[in-house]
N, C-alpha and C. Protein backbone atom coordinates (compact mmCIF):
# COMPACT_ATOMS: atom_id res chain seq x y z
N UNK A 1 12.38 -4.81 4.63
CA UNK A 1 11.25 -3.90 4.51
C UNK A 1 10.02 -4.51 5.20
N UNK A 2 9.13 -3.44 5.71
CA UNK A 2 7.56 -4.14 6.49
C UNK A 2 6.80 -3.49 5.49
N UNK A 3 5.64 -4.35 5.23
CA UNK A 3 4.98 -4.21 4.22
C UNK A 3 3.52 -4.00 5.23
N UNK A 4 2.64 -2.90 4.79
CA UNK A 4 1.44 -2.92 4.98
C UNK A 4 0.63 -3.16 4.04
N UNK A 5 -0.66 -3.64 4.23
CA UNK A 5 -1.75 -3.18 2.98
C UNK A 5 -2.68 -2.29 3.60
N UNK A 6 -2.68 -1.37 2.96
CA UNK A 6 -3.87 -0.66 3.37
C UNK A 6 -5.69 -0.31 2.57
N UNK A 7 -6.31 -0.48 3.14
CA UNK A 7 -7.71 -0.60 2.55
C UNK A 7 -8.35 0.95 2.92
N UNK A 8 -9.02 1.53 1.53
CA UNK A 8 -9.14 2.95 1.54
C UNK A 8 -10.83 2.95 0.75
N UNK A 9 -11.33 3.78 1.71
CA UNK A 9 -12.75 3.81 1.34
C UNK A 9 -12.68 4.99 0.99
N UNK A 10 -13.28 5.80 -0.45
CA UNK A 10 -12.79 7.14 -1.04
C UNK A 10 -14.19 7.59 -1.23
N UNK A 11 -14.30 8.90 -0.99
CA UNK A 11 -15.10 9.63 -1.67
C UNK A 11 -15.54 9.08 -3.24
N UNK A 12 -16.95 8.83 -3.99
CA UNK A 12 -16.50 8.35 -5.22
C UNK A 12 -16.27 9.47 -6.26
N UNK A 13 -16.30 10.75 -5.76
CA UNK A 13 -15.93 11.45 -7.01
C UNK A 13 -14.80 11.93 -7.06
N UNK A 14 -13.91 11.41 -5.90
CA UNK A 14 -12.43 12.22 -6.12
C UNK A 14 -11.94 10.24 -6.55
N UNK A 15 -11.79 9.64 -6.24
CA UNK A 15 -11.33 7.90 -6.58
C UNK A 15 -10.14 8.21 -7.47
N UNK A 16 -9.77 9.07 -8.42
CA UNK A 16 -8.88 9.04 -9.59
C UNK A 16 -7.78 9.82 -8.27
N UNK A 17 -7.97 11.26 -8.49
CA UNK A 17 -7.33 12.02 -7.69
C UNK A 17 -6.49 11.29 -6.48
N UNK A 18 -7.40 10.72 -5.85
CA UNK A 18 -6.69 10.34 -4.21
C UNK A 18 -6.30 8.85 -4.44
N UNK A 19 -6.11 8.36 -5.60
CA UNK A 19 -5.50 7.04 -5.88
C UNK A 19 -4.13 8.20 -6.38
N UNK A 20 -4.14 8.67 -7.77
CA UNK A 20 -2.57 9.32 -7.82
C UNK A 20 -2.14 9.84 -6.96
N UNK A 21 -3.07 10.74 -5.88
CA UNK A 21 -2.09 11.67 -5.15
C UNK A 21 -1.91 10.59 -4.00
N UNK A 22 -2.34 9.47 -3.63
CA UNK A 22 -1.49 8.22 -2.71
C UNK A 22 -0.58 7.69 -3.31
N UNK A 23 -0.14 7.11 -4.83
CA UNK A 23 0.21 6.91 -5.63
C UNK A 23 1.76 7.46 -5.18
N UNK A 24 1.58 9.09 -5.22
CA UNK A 24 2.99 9.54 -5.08
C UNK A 24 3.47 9.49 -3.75
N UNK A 25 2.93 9.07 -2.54
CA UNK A 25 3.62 9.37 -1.36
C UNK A 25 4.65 8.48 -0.99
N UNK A 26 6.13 8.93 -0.95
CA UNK A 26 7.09 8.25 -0.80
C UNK A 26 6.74 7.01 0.41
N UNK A 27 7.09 5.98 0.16
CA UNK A 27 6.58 4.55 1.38
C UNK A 27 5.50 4.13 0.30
N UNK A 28 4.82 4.91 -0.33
CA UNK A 28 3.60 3.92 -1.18
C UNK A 28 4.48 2.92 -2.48
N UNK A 29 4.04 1.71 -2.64
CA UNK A 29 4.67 1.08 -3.79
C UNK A 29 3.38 1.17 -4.79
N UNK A 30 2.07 0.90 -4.12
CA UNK A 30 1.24 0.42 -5.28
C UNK A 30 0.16 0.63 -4.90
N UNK A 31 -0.63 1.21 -6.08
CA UNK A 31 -2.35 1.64 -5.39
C UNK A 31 -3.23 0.83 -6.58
N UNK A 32 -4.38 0.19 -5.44
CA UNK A 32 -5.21 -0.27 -6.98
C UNK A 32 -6.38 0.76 -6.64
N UNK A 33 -7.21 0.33 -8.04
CA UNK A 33 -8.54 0.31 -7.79
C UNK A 33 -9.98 -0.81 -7.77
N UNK A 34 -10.49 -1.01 -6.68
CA UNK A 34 -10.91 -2.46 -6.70
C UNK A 34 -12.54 -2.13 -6.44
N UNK A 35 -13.00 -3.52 -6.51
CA UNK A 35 -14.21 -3.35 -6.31
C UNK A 35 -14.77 -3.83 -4.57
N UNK A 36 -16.13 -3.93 -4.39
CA UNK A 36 -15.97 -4.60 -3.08
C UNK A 36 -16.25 -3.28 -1.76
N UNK A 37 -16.03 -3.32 -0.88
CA UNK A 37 -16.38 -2.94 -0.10
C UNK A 37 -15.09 -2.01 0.43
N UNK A 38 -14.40 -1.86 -0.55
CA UNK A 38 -13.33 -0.57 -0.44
C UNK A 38 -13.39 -0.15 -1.85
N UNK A 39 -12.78 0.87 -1.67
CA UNK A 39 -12.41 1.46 -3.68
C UNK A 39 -11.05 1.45 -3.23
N UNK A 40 -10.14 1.66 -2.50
CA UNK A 40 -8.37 1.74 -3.04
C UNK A 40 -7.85 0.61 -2.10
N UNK A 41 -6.70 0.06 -3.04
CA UNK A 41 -5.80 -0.77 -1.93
C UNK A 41 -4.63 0.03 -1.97
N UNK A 42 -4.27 0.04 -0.84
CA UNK A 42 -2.15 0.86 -1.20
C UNK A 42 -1.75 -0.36 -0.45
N UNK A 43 -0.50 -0.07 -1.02
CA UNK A 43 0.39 -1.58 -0.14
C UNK A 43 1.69 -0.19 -0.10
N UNK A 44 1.94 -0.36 1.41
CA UNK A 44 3.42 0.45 1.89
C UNK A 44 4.21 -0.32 2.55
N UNK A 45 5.58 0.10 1.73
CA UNK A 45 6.45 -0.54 2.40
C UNK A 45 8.00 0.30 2.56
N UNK A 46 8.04 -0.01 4.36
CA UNK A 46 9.21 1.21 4.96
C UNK A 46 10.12 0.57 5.47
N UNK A 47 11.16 1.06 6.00
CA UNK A 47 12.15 0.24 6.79
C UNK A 47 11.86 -0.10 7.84
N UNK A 48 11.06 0.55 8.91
CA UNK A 48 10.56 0.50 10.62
C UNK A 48 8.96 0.89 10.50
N UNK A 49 8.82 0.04 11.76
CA UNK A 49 6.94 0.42 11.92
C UNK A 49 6.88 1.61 12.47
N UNK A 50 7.72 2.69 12.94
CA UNK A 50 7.66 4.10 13.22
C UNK A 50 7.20 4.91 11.88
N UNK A 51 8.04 4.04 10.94
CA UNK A 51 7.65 4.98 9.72
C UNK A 51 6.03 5.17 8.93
N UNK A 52 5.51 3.95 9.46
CA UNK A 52 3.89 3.80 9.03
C UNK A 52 3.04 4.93 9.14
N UNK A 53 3.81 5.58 11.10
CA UNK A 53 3.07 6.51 11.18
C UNK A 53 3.05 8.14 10.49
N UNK A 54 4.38 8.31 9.75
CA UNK A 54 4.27 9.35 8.83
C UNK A 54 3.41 8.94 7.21
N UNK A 55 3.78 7.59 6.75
CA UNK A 55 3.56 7.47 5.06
C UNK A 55 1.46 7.19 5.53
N UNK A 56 1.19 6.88 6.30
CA UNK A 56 -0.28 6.51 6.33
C UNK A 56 -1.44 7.34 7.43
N UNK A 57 -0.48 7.62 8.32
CA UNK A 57 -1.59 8.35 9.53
C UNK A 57 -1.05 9.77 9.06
N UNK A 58 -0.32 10.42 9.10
CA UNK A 58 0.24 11.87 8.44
C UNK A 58 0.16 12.15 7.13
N UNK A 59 -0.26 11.21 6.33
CA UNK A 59 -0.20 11.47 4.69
C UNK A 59 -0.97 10.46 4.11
N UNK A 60 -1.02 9.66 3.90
CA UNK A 60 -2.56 9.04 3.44
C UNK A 60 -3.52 9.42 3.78
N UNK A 61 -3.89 9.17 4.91
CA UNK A 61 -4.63 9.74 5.82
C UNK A 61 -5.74 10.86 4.98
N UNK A 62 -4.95 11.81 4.71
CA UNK A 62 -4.99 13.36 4.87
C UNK A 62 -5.22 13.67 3.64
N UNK A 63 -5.03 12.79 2.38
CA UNK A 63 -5.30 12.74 1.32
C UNK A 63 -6.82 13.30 0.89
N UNK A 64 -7.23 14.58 -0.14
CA UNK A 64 -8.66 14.99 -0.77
C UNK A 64 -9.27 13.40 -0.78
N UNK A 65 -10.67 13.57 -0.49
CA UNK A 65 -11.42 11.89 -1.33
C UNK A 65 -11.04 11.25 0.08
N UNK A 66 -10.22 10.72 0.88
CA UNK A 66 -10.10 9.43 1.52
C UNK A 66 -10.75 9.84 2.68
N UNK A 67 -11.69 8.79 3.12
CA UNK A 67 -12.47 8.44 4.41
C UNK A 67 -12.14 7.68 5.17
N UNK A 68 -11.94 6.70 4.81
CA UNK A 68 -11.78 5.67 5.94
C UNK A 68 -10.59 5.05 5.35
N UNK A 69 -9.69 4.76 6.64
CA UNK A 69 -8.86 3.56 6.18
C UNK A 69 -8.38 2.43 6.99
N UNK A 70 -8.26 1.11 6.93
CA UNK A 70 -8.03 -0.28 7.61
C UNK A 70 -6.55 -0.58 7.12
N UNK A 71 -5.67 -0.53 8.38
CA UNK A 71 -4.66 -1.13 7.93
C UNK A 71 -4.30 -2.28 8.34
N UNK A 72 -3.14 -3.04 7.38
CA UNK A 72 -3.25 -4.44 8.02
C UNK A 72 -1.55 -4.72 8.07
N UNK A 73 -0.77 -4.54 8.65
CA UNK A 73 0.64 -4.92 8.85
C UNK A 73 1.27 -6.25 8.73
N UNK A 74 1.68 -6.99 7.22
CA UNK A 74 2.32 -8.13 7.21
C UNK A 74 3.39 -8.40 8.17
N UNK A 75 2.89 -9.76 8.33
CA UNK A 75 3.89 -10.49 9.12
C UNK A 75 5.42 -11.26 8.46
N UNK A 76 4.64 -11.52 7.35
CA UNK A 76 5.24 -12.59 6.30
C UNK A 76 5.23 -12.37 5.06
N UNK A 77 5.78 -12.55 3.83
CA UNK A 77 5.82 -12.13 2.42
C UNK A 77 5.77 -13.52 1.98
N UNK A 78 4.73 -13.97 1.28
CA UNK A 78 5.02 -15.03 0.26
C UNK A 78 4.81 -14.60 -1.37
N UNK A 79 5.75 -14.89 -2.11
CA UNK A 79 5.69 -14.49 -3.46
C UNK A 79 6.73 -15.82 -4.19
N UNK A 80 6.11 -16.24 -5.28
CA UNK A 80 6.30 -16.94 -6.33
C UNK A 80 7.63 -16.52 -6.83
N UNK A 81 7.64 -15.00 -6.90
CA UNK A 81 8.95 -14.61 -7.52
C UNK A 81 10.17 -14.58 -6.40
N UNK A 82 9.56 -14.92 -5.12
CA UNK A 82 10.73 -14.45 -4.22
C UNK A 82 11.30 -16.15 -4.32
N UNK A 83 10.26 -17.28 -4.39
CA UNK A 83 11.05 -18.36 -4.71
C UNK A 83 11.48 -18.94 -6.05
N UNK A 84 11.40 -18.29 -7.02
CA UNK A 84 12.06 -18.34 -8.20
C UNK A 84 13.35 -17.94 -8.17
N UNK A 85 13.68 -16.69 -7.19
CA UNK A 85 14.70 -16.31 -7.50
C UNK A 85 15.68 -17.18 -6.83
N UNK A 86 15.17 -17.70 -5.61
CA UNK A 86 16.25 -18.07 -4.69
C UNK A 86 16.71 -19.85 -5.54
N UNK A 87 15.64 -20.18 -5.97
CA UNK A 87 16.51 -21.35 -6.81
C UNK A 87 16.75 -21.48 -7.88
N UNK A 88 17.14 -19.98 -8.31
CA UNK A 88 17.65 -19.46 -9.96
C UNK A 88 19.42 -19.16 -9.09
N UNK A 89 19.25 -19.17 -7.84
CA UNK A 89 20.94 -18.65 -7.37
C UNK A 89 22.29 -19.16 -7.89
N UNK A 90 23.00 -19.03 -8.48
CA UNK A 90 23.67 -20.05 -9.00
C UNK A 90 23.90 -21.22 -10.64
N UNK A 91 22.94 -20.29 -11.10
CA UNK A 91 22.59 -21.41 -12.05
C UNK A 91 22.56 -20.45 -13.60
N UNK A 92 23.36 -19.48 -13.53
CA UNK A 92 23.60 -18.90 -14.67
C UNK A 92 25.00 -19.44 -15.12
């Protein structure tokens, strides 16, 4: 999987709305709400970078509330749990 994060500057009176309705768009895993110089983070993740351009430029995008958005395309995944698991392999 390629993982994006995407940074979403929202309208502030829709913020609830256009966090659930990003929330549901198939490719989205996870929407916050943050503080700072964005109000939403989504993090998407698809099989191919072709697909970015339907789950974020065709449908995020396009979302009530959303203005602006910065995307940032991981290169690399580091997670705590991804190395827990790999030296839990074996050991049940």
């Amino acid at each position: 999987m390629i993982s994006a994060i995407v940074l979403i500057k929202a309208d502030v009176a829709h913020i609830p709305e256009a966090a659930q309705a990003i929330a549901e768009i198939d490719g989205i895993t996870e929407v916050y709400s943050v503080t700072g110089n964005v109000d939403l983070i989504a993090v998407a993740r698809v099989s191919k970078h072709e697909d970015f351009a339907d789950v974020i430029a065709d449908r995020l995008n396009k979302v009530e509330g959303v203005q602006e958005t910065e995307t940032h395309i991981a290169f690399r995944t580091y997670s705590s749990q991804d190395l827990e698991a790999a030296f839990s392999i074996g050991l049940e």
